[in-house]
Structure formats: C-alpha cells, structure tokens
Protein backbone atom coordinates (compact mmCIF):
# COMPACT_ATOMS: atom_id res chain seq x y z
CA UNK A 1 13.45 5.26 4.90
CA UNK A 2 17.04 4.23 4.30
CA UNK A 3 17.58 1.64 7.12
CA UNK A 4 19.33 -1.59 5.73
CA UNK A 5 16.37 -3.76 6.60
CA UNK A 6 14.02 -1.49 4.54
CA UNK A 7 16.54 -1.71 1.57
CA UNK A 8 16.86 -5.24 2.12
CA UNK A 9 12.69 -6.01 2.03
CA UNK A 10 12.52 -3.66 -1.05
CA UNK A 11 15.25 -5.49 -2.77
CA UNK A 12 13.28 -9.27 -2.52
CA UNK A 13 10.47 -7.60 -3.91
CA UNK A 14 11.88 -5.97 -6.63
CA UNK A 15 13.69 -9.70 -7.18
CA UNK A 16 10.84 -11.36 -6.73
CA UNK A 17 8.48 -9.20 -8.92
CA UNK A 18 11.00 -9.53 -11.76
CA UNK A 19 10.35 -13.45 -11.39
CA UNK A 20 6.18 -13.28 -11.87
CA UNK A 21 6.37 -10.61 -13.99
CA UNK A 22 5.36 -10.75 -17.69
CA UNK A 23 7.93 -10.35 -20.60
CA UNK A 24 8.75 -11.24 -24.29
CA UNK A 25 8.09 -10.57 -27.69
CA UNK A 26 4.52 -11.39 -27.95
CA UNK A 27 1.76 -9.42 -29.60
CA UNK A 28 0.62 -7.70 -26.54
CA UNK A 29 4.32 -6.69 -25.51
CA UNK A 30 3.05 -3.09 -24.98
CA UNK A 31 0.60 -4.40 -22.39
CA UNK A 32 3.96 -5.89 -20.73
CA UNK A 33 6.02 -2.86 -21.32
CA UNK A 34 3.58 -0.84 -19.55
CA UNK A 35 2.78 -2.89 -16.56
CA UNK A 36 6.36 -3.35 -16.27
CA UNK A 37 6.98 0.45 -16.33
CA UNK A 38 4.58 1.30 -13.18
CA UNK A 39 5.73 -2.17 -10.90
CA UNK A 40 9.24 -0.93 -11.54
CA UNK A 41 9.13 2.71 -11.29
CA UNK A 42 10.39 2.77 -7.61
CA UNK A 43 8.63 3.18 -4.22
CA UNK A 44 8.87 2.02 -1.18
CA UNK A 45 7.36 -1.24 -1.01
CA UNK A 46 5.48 -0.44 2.05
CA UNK A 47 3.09 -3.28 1.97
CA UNK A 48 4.85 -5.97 1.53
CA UNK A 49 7.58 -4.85 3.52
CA UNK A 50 4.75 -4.87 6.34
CA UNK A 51 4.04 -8.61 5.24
CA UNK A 52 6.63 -9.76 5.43
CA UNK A 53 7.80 -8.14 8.78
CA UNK A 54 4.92 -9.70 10.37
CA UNK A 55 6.42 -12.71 9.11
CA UNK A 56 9.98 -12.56 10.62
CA UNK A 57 8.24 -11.52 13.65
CA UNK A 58 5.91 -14.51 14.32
CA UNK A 59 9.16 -16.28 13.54
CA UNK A 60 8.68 -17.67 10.21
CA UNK A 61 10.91 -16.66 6.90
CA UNK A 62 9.64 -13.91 4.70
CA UNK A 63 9.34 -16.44 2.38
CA UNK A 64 6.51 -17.44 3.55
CA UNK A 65 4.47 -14.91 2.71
CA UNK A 66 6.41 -13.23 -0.75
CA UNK A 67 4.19 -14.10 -3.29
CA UNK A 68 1.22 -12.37 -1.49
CA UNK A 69 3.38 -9.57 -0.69
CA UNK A 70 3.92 -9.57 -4.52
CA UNK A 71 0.12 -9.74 -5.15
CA UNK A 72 -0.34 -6.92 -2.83
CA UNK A 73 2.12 -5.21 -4.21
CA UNK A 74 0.20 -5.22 -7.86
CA UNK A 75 -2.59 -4.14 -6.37
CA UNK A 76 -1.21 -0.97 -5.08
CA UNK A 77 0.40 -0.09 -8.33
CA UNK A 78 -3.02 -1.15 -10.60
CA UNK A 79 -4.42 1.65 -8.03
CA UNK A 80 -1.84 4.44 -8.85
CA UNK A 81 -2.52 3.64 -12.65
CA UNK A 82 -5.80 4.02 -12.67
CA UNK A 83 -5.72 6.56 -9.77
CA UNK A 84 -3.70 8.91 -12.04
CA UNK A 85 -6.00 8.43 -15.33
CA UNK A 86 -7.80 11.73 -16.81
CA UNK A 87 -10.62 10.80 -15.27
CA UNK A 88 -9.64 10.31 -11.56
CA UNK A 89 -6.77 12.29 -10.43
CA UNK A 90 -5.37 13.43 -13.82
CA UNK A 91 -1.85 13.44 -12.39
CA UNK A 92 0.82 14.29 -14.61
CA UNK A 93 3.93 12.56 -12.51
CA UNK A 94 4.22 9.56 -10.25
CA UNK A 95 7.36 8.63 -8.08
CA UNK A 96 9.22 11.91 -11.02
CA UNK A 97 8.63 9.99 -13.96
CA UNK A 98 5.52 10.53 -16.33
CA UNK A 99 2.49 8.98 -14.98
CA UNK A 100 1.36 5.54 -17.10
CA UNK A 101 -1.56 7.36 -19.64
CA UNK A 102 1.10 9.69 -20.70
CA UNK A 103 3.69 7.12 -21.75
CA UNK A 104 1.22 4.75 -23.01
CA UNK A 105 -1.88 6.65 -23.22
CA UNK A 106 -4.78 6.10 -21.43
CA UNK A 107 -6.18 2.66 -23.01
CA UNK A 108 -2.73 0.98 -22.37
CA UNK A 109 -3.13 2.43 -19.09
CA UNK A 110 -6.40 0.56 -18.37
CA UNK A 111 -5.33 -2.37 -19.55
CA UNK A 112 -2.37 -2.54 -17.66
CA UNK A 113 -4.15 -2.10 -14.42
CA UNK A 114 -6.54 -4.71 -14.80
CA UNK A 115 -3.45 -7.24 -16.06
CA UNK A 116 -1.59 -6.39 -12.97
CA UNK A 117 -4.66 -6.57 -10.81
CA UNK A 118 -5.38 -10.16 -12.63
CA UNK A 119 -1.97 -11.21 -12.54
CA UNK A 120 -2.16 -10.31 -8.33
CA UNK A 121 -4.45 -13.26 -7.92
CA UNK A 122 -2.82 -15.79 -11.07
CA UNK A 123 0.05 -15.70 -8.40
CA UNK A 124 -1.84 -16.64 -4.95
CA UNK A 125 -3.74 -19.25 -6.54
CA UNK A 126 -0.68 -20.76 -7.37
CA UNK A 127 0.45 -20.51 -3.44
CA UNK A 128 1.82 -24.17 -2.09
CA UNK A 129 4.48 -22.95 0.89
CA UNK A 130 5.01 -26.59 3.08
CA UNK A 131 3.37 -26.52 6.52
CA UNK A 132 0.68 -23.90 5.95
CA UNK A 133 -2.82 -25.19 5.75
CA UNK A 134 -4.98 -24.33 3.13
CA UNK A 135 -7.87 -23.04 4.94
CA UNK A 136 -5.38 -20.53 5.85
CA UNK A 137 -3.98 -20.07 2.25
CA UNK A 138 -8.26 -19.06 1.34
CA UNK A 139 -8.70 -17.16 3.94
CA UNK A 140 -5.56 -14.84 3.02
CA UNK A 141 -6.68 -14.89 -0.62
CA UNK A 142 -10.15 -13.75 0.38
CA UNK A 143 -8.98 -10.83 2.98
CA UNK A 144 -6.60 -9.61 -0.60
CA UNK A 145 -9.63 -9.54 -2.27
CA UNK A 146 -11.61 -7.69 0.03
CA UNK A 147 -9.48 -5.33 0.85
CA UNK A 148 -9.18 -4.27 -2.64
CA UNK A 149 -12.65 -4.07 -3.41
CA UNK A 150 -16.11 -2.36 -2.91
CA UNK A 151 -15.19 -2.74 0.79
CA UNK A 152 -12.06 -1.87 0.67
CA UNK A 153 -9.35 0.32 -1.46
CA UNK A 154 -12.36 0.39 -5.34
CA UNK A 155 -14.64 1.39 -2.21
CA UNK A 156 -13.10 4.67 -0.68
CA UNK A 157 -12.10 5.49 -4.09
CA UNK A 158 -15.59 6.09 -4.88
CA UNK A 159 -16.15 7.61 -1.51
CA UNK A 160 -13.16 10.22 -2.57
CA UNK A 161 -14.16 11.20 -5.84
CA UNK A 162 -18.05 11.21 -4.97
CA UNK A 163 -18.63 11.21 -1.39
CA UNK A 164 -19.21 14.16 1.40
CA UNK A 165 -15.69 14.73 3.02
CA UNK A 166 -17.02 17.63 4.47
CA UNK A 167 -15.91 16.00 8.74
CA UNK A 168 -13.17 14.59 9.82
CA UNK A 169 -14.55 10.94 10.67
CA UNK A 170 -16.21 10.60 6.82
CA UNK A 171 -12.54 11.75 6.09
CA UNK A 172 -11.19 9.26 8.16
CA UNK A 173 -13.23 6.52 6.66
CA UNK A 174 -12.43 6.97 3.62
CA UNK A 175 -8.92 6.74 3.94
CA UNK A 176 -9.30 3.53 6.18
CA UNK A 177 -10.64 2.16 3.28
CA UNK A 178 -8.97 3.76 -0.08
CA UNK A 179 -5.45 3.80 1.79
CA UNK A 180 -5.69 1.85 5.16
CA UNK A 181 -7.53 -1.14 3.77
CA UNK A 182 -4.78 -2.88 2.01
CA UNK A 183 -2.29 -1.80 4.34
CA UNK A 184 -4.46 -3.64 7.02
CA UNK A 185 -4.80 -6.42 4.63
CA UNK A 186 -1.08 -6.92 4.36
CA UNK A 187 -0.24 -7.19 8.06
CA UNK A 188 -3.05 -9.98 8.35
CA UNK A 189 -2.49 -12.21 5.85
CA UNK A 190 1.33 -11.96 6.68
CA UNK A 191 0.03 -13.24 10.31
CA UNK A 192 -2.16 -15.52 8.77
CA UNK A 193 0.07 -17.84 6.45
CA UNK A 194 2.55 -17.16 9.79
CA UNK A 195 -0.08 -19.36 11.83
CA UNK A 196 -1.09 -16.75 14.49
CA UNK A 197 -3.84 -17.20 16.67
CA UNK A 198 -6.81 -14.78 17.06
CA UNK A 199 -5.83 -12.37 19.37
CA UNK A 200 -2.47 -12.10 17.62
CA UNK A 201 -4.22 -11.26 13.98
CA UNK A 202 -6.45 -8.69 15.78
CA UNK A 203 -3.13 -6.91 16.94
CA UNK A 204 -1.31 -6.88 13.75
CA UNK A 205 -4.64 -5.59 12.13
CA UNK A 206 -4.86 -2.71 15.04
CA UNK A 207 -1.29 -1.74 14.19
CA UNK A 208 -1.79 -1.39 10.82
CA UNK A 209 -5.08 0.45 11.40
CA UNK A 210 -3.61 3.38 13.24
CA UNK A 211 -0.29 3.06 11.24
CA UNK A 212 -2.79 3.23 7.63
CA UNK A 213 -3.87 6.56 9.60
CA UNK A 214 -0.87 7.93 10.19
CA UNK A 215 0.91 7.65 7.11
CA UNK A 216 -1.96 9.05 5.43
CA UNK A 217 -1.68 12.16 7.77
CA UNK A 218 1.96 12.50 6.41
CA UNK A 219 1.15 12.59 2.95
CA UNK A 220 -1.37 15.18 3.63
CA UNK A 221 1.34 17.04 5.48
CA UNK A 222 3.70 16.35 2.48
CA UNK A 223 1.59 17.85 0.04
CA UNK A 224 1.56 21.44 2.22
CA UNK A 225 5.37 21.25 3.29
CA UNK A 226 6.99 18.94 1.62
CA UNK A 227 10.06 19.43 -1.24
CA UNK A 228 8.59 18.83 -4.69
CA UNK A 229 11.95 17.64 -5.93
CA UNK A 230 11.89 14.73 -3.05
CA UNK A 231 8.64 13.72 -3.92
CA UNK A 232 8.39 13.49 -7.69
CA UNK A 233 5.40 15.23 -7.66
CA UNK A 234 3.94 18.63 -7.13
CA UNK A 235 3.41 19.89 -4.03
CA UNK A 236 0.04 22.14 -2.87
CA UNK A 237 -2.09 19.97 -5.26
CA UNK A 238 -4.77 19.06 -2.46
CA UNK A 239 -5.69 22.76 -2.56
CA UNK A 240 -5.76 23.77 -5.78
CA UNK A 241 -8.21 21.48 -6.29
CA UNK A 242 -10.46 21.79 -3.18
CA UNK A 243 -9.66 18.45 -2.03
CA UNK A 244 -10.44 17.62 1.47
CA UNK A 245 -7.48 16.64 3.94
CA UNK A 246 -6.17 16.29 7.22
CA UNK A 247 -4.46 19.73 7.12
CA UNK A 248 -7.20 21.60 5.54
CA UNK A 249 -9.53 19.83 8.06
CA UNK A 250 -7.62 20.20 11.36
CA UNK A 251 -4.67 22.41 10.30
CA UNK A 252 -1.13 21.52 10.11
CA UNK A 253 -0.44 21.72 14.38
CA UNK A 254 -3.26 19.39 15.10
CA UNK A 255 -2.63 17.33 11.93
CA UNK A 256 0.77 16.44 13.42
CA UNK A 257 -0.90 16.18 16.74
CA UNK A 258 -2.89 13.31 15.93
CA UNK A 259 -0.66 11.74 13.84
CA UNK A 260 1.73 11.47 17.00
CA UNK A 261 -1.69 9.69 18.65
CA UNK A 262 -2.10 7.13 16.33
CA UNK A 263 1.39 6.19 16.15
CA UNK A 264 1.62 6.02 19.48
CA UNK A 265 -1.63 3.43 19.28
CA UNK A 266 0.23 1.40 16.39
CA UNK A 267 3.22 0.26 18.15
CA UNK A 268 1.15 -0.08 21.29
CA UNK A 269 -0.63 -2.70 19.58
CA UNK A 270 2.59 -4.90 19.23
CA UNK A 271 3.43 -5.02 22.98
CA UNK A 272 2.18 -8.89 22.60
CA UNK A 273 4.84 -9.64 20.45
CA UNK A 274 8.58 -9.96 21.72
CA UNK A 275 10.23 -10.02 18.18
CA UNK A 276 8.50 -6.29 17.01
CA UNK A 277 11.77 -4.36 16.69
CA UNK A 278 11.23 -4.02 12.80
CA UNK A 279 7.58 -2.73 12.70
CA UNK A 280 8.15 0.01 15.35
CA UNK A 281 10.81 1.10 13.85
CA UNK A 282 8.86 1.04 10.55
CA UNK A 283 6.46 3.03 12.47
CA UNK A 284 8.48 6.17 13.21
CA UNK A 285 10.61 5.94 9.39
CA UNK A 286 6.93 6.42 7.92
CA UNK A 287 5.74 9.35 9.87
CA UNK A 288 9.26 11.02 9.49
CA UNK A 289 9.86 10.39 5.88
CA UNK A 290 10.12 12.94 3.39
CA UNK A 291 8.90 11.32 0.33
C-alpha cells in the first residue's frame, strides 16, 4: 500500500489524531502515554482512509467526515489493545513493537482501551461541519456505535473466542462482525455526513461488505505465507493454536479463490458512482499487500 493517495489519507489522520489526542503532565500521564503509544504505533489507517474516500467520491472534502474517521480509528486500536491482552489473544507484538500489556502492563492496558474507546465518541459529539443536518450527524454516531458493539466488532469477538467456527458461513459471520463490521461502518457514515441517498449508502455498505471479506481472507493467507519480518508479527500463529480460518477451512487455492470473488463483488458495487477510482484501487492494494 504505498500509492501517494494512501500516504496522503494516512498522513491527515496521523495529523489529525495528534490534534484530539490527550497529552501533558497530569496525574494520569501514563494513561496518555499509553493510549498514545498504540494510536501511534503505525498501520495503515484502513478505515478512515475508506471514510474518507467515500467522501471525495460523493464529491465532498475529506473534511467532512475526519473526526469520525478519527473516532473510528480509536475504535480499531481500543480493539487491538484489548485483543492482544493475556486473556484474549495473548500476543506478544503488534505492527513489531511490544504489544500495549507488555509496555504498560495489563491494567494500563485496559484502561487505555476504554479511554480511547471513550474519547472515540467525546469527539463525534462534538461534530458541527456547516451544511450537514443533524439527523444525519445521529444517525452516523449511532451506526459507530453499533458497529462496535454486541452487534458488531465486542460481538464477533465473543463469537471468536467462544463460539463454534467449526463451517465456513459461522466463520464468515464472525468476521463480518469482529472485522467487517466497522469496516462497513466506516464506508456508511462517510456516505452519510456526504448526503447520499438510499440506494447510494446500500452500495458503499455492499462494497465494504465483500471488501471486510476479502481482506480478512488475506490476513488468513498472511499468517500461512506471509514474511514475519514484513508483518511485525509471527507468522503460523492461527495453527499453533487451533484457530479456525479461511485457509485451514478451504485451503490456501480456494482461499485465494474466493477472495478473487468477493473482490470482484466489492468494486462491482461502485459501478453507480462515476468518481470510484480511489476505492477500487484500494480494493486490489488490500488483497495484494504484504503486511
């Protein structure tokens, strides 16, 4: 993913994060210190990249939309904090650096998450862009929530850690829900607070469906072929501990297979759209990345 307009997105994140983000020498500077050591620790800014594509392509500045992508963008890294804790994933290394718990230990850790998560909705409810209507504004703010709750991303972590992944489809859902949900989440409220009609919203949420699917196919592909170095992390971890994927499901030929299918159904999804140049090229950078 090193296309100019992917650097360029990442880079008003990172600026904009900087801007919301807590700092200072107060007495819970450690909570700071370690929030801002997993929102800064890299990655590729996927979601509100996707936001704020949708955006530029309904023609509106990705202004618009930034401090949701930022929201969104807390949200995913609360997840990989608490996803990596002792008592989920017990990962060791996120993005090559030592995962949150180990730098801070794990009650920091906690704590952190649920500031960032906290902090996520602190900066929609302060949301006031000219010339988008309100009932638009809540309706954003309540697909964000949803889409990181029960039903959504809290919801198919559960499903992961306790639930039968034993088929494909129960696999399926709960990725579309612990992955796909806030990935979904961010292409719709970008075309929200853009002002698109129905039938526009129900494309952008179709694309990032089948996209949600397809990335997650690649990280399971990743983790059986992929270059540890690269990915910061080490590889052949889904087997050692039994975990149910794409590849051990289907195997790596029709893995690939039907990642080729749904990314073929993602970018068929934006055939409404004259300005989609960015998002289908996002499409093929994700299923071809290496990291």
């Amino acid at each position: 993913m090193k296309n100019d307009f992917v650097t360029e997105y990442a880079k008003i994140t990172e600026a904009a994060l900087a801007r919301y983000m807590p700092s200072g020498d107060a007495p819970q500077k450690r909570l700071y210190e370690a929030m801002n050591y997993s929102i800064f620790a890299g990655g590729k800014r996927l979601r509100p990249m996707i936001m704020m594509m949708t955006a530029k392509m309904l023609g509106k500045s990705p202004d618009t939309v930034l401090p949701f992508a930022c929201a969104m963008e807390m949200i995913h890294t609360y997840s990989l904090i608490h996803d990596d804790l002792p008592a989920m994933d017990n990962d060791d290394l996120r993005r090559g650096k030592p995962t949150n718990h180990k730098v801070f230990g794990e009650a920091e850790a906690i704590l952190a998450g649920d500031a960032l998560l906290t902090k996520a909705f602190e900066v929609v409810s302060g949301y006031d862009e000219d010339g988008v209507d309100k009932s638009r504004v809540l309706r954003a703010i309540k697909v964000l929530a949803v889409s990181a709750g029960s039903e959504g991303m809290v919801g198919g972590q559960d499903i992961d850690i306790y639930g039968d992944l034993s088929e494909l489809d129960k696999l399926k859902h709960m990725h579309s829900l612990k992955t796909g949900a806030i990935i979904r989440a961010s292409g719709v409220i970008g075309a929200i607070l853009s002002g698109a009609d129905e039938k526009q919203i129900r494309a952008v949420d179709e694309y990032c469906y089948n996209l949600g699917i397809a990335f997650q196919i690649q990280d399971d592909l990743l983790d059986v072929l992929g270059n540890e170095e690269a990915l910061g992390k080490p590889i052949g971890s889904d087997a050692d501990n039994n975990k149910s994927t794409y590849v051990t499901l289907c195997g790596t030929e029709k893995s690939q297979k039907l990642q080729e299918e749904y990314i073929k159904k993602a970018k068929a999804s934006l055939n409404i759209f004259d300005n989609n140049e960015e998002l289908l090229a996002l499409a093929d950078m994700l299923v071809n990345r290496r990291v």
